[in-house]
Protein backbone atom coordinates (compact mmCIF):
# COMPACT_ATOMS: atom_id res chain seq x y z
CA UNK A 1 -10.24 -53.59 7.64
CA UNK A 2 -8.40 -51.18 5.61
CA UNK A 3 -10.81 -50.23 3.27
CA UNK A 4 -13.37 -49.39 6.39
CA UNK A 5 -10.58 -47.51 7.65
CA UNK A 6 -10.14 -45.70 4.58
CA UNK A 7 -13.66 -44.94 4.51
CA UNK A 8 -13.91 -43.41 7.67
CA UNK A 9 -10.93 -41.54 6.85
CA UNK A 10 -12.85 -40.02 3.53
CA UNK A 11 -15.51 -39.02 5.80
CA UNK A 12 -13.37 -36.77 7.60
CA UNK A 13 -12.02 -35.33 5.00
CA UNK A 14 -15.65 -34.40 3.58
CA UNK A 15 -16.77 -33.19 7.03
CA UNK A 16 -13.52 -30.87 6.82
CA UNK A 17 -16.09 -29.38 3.86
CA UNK A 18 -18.54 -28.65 6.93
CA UNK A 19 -16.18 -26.52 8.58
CA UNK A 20 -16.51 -23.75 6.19
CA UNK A 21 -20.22 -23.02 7.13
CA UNK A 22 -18.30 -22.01 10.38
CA UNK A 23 -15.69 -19.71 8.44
CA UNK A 24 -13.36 -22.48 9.36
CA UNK A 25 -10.55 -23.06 7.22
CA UNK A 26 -11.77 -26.17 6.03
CA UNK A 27 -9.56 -26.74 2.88
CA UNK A 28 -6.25 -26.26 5.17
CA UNK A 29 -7.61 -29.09 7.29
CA UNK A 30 -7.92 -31.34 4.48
CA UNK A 31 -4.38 -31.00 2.76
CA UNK A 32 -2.96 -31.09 6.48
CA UNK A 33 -4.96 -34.88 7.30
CA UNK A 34 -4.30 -35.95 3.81
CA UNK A 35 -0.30 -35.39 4.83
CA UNK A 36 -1.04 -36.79 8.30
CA UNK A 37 -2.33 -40.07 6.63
CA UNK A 38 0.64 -39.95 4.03
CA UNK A 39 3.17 -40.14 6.63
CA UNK A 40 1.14 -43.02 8.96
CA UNK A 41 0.88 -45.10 5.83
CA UNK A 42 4.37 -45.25 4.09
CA UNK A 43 3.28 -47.68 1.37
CA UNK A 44 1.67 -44.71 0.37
CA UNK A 45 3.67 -42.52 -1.38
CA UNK A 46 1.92 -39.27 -2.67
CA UNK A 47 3.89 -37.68 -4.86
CA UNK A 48 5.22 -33.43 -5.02
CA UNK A 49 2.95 -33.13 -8.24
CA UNK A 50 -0.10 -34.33 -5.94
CA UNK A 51 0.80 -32.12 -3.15
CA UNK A 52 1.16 -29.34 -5.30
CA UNK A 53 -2.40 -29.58 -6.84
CA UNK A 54 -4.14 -29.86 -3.31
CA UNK A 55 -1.86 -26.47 -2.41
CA UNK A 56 -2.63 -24.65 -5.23
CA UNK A 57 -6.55 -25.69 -5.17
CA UNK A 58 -6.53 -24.06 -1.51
CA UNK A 59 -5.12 -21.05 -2.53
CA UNK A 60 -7.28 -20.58 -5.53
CA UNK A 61 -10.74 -21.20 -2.72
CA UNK A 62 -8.91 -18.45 -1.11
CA UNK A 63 -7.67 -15.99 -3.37
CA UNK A 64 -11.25 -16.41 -5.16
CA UNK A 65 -12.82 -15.70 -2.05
CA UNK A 66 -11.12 -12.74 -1.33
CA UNK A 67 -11.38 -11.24 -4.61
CA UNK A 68 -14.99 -11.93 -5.33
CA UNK A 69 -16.17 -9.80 -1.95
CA UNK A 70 -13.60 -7.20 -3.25
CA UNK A 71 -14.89 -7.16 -7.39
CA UNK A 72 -18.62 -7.73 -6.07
CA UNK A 73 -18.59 -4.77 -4.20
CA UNK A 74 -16.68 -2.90 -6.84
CA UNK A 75 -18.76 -3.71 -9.48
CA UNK A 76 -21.61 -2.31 -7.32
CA UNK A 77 -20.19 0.94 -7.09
CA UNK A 78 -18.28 0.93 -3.55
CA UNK A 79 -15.23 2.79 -2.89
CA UNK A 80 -12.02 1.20 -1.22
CA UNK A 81 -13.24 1.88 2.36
CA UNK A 82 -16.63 0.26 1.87
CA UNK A 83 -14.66 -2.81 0.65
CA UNK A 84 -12.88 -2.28 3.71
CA UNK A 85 -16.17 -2.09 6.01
CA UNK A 86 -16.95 -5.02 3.89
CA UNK A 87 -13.72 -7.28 5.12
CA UNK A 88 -14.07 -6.18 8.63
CA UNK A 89 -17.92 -6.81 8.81
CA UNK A 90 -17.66 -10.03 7.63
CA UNK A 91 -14.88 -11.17 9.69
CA UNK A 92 -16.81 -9.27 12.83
CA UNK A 93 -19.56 -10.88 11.61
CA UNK A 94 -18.53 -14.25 11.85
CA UNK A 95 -16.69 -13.96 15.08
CA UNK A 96 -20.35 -12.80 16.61
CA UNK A 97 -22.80 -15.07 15.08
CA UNK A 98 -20.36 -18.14 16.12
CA UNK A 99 -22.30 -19.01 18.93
CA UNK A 100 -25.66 -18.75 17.44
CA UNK A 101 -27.40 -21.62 15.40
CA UNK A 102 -25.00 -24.36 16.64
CA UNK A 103 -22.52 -22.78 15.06
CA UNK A 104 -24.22 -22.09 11.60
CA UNK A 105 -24.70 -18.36 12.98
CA UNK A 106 -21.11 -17.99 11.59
CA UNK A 107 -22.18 -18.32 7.39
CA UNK A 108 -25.01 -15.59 8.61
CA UNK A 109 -22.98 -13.53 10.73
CA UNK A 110 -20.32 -13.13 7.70
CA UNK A 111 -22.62 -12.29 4.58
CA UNK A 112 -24.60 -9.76 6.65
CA UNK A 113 -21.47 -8.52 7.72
CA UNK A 114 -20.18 -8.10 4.51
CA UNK A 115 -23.26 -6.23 4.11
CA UNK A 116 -23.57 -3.87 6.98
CA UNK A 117 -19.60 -3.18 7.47
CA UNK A 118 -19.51 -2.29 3.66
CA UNK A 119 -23.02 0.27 4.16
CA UNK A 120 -21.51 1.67 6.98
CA UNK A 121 -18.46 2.45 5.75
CA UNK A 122 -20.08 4.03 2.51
CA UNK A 123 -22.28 6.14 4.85
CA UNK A 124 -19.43 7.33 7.14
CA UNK A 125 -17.71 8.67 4.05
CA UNK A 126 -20.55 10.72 2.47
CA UNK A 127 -22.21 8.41 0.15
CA UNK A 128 -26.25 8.83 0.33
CA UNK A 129 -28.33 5.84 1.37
CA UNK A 130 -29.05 4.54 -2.29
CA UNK A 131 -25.56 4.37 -3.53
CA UNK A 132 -24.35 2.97 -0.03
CA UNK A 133 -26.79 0.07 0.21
CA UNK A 134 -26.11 -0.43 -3.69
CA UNK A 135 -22.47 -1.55 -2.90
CA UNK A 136 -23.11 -3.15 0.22
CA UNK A 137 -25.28 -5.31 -2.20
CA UNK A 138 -22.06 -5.98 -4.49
CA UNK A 139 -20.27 -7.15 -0.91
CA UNK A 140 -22.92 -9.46 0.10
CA UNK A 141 -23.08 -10.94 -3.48
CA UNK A 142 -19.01 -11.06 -3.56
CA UNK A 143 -19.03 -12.95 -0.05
CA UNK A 144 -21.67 -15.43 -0.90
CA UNK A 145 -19.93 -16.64 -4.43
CA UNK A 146 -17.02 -16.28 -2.71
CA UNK A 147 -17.57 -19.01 0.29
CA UNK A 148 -19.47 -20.86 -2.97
CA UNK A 149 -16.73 -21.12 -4.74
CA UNK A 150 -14.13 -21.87 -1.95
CA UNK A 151 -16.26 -25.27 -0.74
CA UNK A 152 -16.07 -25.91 -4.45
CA UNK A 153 -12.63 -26.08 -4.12
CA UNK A 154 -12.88 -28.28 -1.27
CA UNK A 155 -14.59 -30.83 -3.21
CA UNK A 156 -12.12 -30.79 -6.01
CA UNK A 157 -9.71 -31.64 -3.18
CA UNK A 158 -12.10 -34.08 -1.79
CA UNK A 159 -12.65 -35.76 -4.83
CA UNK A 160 -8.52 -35.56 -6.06
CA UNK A 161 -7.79 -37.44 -2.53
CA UNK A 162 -10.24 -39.94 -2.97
CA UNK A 163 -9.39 -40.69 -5.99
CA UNK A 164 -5.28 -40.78 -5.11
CA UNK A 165 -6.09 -42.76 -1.47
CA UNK A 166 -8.94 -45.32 -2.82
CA UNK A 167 -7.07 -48.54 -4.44
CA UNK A 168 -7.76 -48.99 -8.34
């Protein structure tokens, strides 16, 4: 029975994954069950090292996610305040395309945000309309390796739990 348990309990922690299709923090989730099933099963005892790693893999989904929208758009030519439209279009984004697409309208809403805030921004402050959609570019780019590479730090805390919570 425990192993079924267990089981079940993996799937939720890979459906946390899901969650960031939704700009959900998805990764937080899964280090907060993971404690949650830590402190319900005290023959279980993860350890600070283990703890640690899931903590420090979350940070790294977001700090790369962050800086790839900022660098993308950078390397693409925008100024600060297009990396600014960038930020607030994508989170605007995602807030509005929520309730489209079951959901799904979130991922959409945020990389053409990305796009759109960073364009308009870049417009606003003088830039022609070459140059402007040139860095908006760079922010779409940043935000889509960016969510990429924050789900691929979900998995590495997928996998690390599985591997820690699934007897040898």
């Amino acid at each position: 029975m425990s192993l079924v348990l267990l089981t079940f309990f993996l799937l939720l922690l890979l459906a946390c994954l899901t969650l960031h299709v939704f700009s959900l923090p998805g990764n937080w989730l899964l280090l907060g069950l993971v404690v949650l099933w830590d402190v319900l099963h005290p023959s279980l005892h993860l350890d600070f090292g283990f703890y640690a790693l899931l903590v420090c893999v979350a940070l790294a989904g977001e700090a790369v996610e962050l800086f790839a929208q900022l660098f993308g758009a950078k390397r693409y030519g925008a100024t600060g305040k297009g990396n600014l439209g960038g930020f607030l279009g994508a989170f605007g984004g995602a807030l509005c395309g929520a309730p489209f697409f079951l959901g799904l309208g979130a991922l959409f809403g945020a990389v053409a945000g990305a796009f759109f805030g960073c364009y308009m921004f870049e417009r606003l402050h003088g830039r022609d309309d070459a140059a402007a959609r040139h860095a908006a570019w760079g922010a779409m780019y940043g935000k889509v390796f960016g969510l990429t590479a924050k789900v691929a730090c979900g998995v590495v805390m997928w996998t690390a739990s599985a591997r820690e919570l699934w007897p040898a």
